[in-house]
Protein backbone atom coordinates (compact mmCIF):
# COMPACT_ATOMS: atom_id res chain seq x y z
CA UNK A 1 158.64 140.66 88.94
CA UNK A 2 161.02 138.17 87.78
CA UNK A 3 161.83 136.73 90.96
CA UNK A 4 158.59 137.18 92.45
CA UNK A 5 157.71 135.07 89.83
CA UNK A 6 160.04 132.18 89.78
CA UNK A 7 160.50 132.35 93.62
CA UNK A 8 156.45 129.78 93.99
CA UNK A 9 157.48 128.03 91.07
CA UNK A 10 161.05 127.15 92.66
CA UNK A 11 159.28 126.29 96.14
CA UNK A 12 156.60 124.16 94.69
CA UNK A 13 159.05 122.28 92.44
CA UNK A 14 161.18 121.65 95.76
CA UNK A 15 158.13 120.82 97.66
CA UNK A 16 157.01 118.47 95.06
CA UNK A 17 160.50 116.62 95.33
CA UNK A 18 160.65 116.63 98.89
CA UNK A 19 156.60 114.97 98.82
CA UNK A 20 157.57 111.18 99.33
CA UNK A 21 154.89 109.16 96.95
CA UNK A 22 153.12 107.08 98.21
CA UNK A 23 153.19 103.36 97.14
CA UNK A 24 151.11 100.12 98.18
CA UNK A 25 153.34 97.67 100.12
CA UNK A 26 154.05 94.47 97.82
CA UNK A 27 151.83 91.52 98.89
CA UNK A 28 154.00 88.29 99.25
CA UNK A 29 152.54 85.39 96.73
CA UNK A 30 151.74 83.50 100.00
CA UNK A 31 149.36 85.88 101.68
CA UNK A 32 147.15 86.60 98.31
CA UNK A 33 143.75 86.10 98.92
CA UNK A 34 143.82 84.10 95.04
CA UNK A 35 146.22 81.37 96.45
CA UNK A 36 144.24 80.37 99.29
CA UNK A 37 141.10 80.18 97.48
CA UNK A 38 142.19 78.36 94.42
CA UNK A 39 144.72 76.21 96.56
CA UNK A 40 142.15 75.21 98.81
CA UNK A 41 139.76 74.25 95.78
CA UNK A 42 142.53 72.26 93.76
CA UNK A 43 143.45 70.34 97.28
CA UNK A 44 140.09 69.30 97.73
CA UNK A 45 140.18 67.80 94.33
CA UNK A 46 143.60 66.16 95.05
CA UNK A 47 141.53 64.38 98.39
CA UNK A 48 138.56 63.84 96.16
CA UNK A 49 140.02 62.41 93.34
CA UNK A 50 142.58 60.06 95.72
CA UNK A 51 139.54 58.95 97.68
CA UNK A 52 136.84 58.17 95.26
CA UNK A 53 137.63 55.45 93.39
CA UNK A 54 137.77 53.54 96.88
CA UNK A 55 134.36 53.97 97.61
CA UNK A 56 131.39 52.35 96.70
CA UNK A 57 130.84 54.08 92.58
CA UNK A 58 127.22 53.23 94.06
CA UNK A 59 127.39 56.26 96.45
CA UNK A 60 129.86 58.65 95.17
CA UNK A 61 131.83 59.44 92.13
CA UNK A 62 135.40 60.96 91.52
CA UNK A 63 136.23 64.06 89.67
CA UNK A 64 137.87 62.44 86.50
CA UNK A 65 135.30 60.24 86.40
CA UNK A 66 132.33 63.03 86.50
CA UNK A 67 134.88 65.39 83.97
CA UNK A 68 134.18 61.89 81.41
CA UNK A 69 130.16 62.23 82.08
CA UNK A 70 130.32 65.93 81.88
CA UNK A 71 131.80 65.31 78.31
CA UNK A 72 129.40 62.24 77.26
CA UNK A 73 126.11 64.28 78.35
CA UNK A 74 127.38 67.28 76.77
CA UNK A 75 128.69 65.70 73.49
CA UNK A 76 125.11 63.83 73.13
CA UNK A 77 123.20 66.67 73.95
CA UNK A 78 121.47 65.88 76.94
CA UNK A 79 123.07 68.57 79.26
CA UNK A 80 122.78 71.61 76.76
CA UNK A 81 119.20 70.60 76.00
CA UNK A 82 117.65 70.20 79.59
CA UNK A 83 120.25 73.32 80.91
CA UNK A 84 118.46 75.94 78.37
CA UNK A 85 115.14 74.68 80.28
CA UNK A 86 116.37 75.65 83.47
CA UNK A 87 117.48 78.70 82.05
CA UNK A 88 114.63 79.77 80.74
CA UNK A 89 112.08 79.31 83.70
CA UNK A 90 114.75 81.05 85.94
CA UNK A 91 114.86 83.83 83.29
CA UNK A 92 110.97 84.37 83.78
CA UNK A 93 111.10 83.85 87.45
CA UNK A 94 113.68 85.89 88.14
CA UNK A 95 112.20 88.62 85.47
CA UNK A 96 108.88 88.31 87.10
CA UNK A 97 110.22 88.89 90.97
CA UNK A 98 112.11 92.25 89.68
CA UNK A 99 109.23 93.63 88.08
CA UNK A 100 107.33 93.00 91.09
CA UNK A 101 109.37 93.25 93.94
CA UNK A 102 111.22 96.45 93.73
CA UNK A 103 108.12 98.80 92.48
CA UNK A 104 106.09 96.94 95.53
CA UNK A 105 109.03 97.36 97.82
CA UNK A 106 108.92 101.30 97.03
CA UNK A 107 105.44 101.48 96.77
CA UNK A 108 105.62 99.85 100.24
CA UNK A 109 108.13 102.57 101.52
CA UNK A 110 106.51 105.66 100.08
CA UNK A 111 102.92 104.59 100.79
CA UNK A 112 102.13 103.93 104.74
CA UNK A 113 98.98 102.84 104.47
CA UNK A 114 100.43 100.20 101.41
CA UNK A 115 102.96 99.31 103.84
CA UNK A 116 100.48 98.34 106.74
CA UNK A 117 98.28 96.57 104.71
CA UNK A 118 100.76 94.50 103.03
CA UNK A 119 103.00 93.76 105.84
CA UNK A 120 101.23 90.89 107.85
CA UNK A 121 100.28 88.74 104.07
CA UNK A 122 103.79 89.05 103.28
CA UNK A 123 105.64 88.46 106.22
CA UNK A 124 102.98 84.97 106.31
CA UNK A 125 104.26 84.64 103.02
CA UNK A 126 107.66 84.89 103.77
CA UNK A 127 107.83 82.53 107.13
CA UNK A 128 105.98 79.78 105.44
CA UNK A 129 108.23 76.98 104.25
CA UNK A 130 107.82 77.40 100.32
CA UNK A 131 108.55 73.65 99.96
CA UNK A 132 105.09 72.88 101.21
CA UNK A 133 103.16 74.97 98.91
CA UNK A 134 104.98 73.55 95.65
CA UNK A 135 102.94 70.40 95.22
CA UNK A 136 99.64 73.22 96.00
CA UNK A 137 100.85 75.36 92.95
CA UNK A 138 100.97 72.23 91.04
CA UNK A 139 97.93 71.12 91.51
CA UNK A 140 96.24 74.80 90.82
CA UNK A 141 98.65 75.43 87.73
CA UNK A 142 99.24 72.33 86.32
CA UNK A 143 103.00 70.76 85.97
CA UNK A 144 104.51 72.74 82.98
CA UNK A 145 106.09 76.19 82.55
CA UNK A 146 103.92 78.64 84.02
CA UNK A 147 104.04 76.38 87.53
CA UNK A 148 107.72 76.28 87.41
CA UNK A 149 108.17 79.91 86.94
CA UNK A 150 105.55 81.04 89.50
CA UNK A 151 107.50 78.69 92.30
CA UNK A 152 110.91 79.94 90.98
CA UNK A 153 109.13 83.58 91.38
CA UNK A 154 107.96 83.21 94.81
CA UNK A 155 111.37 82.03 95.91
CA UNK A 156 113.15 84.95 94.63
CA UNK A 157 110.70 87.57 94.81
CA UNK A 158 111.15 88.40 99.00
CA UNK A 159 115.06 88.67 98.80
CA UNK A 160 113.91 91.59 96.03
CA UNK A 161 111.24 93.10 98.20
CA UNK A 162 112.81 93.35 101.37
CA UNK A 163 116.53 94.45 100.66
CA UNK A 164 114.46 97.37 98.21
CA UNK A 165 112.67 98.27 100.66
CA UNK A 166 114.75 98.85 103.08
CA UNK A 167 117.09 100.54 100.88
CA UNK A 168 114.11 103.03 100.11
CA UNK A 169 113.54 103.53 103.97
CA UNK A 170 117.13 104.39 104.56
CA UNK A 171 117.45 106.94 101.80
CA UNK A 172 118.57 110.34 103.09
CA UNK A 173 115.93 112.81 103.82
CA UNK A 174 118.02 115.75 102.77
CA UNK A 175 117.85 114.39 99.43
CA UNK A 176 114.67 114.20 99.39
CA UNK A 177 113.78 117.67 100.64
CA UNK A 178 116.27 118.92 97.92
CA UNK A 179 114.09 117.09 95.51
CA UNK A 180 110.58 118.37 96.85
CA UNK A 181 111.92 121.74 96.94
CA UNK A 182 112.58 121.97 93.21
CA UNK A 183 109.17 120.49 92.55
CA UNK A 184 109.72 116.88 91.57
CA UNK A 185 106.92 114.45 91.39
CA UNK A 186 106.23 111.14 92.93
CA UNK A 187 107.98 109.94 89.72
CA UNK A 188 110.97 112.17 89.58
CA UNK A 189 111.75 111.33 93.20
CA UNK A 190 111.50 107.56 92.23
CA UNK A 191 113.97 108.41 89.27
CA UNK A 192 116.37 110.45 90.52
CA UNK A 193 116.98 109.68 94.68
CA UNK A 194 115.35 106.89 95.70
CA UNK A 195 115.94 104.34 92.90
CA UNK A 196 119.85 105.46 92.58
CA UNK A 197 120.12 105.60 95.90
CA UNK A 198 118.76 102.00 96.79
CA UNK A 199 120.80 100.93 93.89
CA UNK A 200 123.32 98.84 96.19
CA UNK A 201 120.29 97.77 98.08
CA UNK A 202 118.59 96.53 94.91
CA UNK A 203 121.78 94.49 93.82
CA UNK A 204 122.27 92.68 96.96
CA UNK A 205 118.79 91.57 97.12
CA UNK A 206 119.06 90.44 93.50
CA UNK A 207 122.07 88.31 94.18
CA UNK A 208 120.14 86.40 96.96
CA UNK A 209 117.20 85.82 95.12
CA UNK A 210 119.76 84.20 92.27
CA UNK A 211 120.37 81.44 94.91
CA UNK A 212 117.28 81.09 96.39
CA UNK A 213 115.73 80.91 92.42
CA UNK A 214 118.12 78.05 91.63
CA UNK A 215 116.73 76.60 94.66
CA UNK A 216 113.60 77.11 93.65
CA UNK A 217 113.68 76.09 90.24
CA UNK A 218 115.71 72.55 90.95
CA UNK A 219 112.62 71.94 93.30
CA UNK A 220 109.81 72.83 90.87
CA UNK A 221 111.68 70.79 88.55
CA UNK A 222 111.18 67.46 90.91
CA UNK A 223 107.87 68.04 91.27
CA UNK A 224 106.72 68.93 87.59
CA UNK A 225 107.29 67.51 83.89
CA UNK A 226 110.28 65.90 82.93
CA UNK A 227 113.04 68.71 82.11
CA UNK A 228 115.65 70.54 83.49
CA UNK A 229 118.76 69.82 85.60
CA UNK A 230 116.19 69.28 88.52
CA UNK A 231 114.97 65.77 85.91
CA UNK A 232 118.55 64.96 85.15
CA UNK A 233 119.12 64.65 88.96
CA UNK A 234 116.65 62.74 89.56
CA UNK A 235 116.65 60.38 86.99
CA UNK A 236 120.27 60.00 87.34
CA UNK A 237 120.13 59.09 90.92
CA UNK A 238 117.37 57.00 90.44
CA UNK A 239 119.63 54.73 88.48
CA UNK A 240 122.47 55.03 90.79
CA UNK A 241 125.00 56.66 88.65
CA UNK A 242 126.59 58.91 90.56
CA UNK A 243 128.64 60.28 87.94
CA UNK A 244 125.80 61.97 85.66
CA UNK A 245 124.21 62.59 88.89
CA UNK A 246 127.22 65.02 90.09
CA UNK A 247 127.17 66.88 86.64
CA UNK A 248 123.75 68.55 87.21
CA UNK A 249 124.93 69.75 90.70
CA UNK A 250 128.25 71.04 89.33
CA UNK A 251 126.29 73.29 86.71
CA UNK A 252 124.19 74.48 89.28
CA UNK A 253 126.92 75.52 91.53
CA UNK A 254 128.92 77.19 88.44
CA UNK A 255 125.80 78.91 87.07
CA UNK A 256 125.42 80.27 90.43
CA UNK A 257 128.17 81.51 91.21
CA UNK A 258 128.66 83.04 87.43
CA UNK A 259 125.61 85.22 88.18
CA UNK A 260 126.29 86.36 91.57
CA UNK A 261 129.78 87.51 90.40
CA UNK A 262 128.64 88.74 86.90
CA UNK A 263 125.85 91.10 89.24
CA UNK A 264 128.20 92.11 91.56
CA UNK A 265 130.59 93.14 88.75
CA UNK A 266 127.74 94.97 86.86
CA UNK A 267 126.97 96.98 90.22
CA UNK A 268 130.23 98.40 90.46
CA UNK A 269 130.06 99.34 86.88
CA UNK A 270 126.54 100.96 86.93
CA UNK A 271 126.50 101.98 90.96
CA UNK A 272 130.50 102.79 91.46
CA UNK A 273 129.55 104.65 94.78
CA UNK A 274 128.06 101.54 96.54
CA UNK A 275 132.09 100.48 96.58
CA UNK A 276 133.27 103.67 97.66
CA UNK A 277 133.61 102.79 101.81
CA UNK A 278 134.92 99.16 100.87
């Protein structure tokens, strides 16, 4: 019994040592991905900042020379107080296009008549240039917050709806017959398959409408009362000073690119299966 019983151990223990393990080839510091992105970014600075002060400071500004109007506006309080009004009417835009957007995009999925009725307003909707109805909303809804956060919600709102829906359309029908057969409700099936399962779906359509909020919001901003980065660009170029001018843009392009990393880095957290084939 003895031997019997030492004789797997022995072979597994000498299988285990013959079992080469497995390691991940060392990447050479000239092929990581890191390198080429923040080399590219710091020699396009180099080129900026060599080229700038040669040009017309009418036209175009140089990065030391924006870094010194980034600290001015931010020291005097200009660029914290008109950045928390962006903030806030992309806050309530964007909250207002999730709330809608992915229980109409479901609704929309589950519901065929819903989805019929609904598709030919929103696809006009969705093909019209959204630029031409922002001086419309204006005029119906005046030129403070509520206007700015309806146009900030229509921009972001169809990113939402679509990506949802189809999300919901592709879910697995085994799932749901595994549901139904246990008796779930409408609002079970919502909870437990389709909702986790157009998770990924959900995120990605989130992360455009970020952009196309921003976009959104800098444009309501032009046409509306005088706040927000969308004001600080204009007035700024209005003068010509291209410096102040640049530092709007610059917080636009960090604060979206923050949020569309900061979502994609929640999704893995909260939807860790969405990464699984990647």
């Amino acid at each position: 019994m003895r031997v019997a019983n030492e004789a797997p151990a022995g072979g597994l223990a000498a299988g285990q040592q013959m079992a080469p393990v497995a390691h991940q080839p060392a990447v050479a510091w000239w092929e990581r991905r890191a390198l080429f992105r923040y080399g590219f970014l710091a020699l396009i600075l180099i080129v900026w900042q060599i080229v700038g002060p040669h040009i017309n400071p009418i036209f175009f500004a140089y990065p030391t020379k924006i870094a010194v109007a980034f600290y001015d506006l931010t020291v005097s309080g200009d660029l914290p107080h008109f950045l928390l009004q962006s903030l806030e009417v992309l806050f309530y835009g964007l909250l207002a296009a999730i709330t809608v957007g992915i229980p109409l995009a479901v609704m929309m999925a589950r519901i065929r008549w819903l989805d019929w009725a609904l598709d030919f307003p929103i696809n006009a909707l969705y093909a019209t240039p959204l630029v031409a109805l922002v001086p419309l909303l204006v005029l119906w809804f005046g030129i403070y917050l509520k206007a700015k956060i309806i146009v900030v919600f229509l921009f972001a709102v169809f990113p939402i709806l679509i990506s949802t829906y189809q999300g919901v359309r592709e879910c697995d029908q085994n799932m749901l017959e595994v549901a139904h057969s246990f008796r779930s409700n409408e609002w079970r099936v919502w909870q437990d398959v389709l909702l986790p399962f157009a998770l990924p779906y959900i995120t990605a359509g989130i992360r455009l409408a970020i952009g196309r909020g921003l976009v959104g919001m800098v444009i309501a901003e032009f046409y509306t009362t005088i706040s927000g980065l969308g004001f600080m660009i204009t007035r700024y170029a209005n003068n010509f000073e291209m410096d102040k001018t640049f530092v709007p843009v610059i917080v636009l392009m960090a604060l979206g690119v923050s949020l569309t990393a900061g979502l994609k880095r929640l999704e893995r957290r909260i939807a860790p299966w969405s990464n699984a084939h990647r």
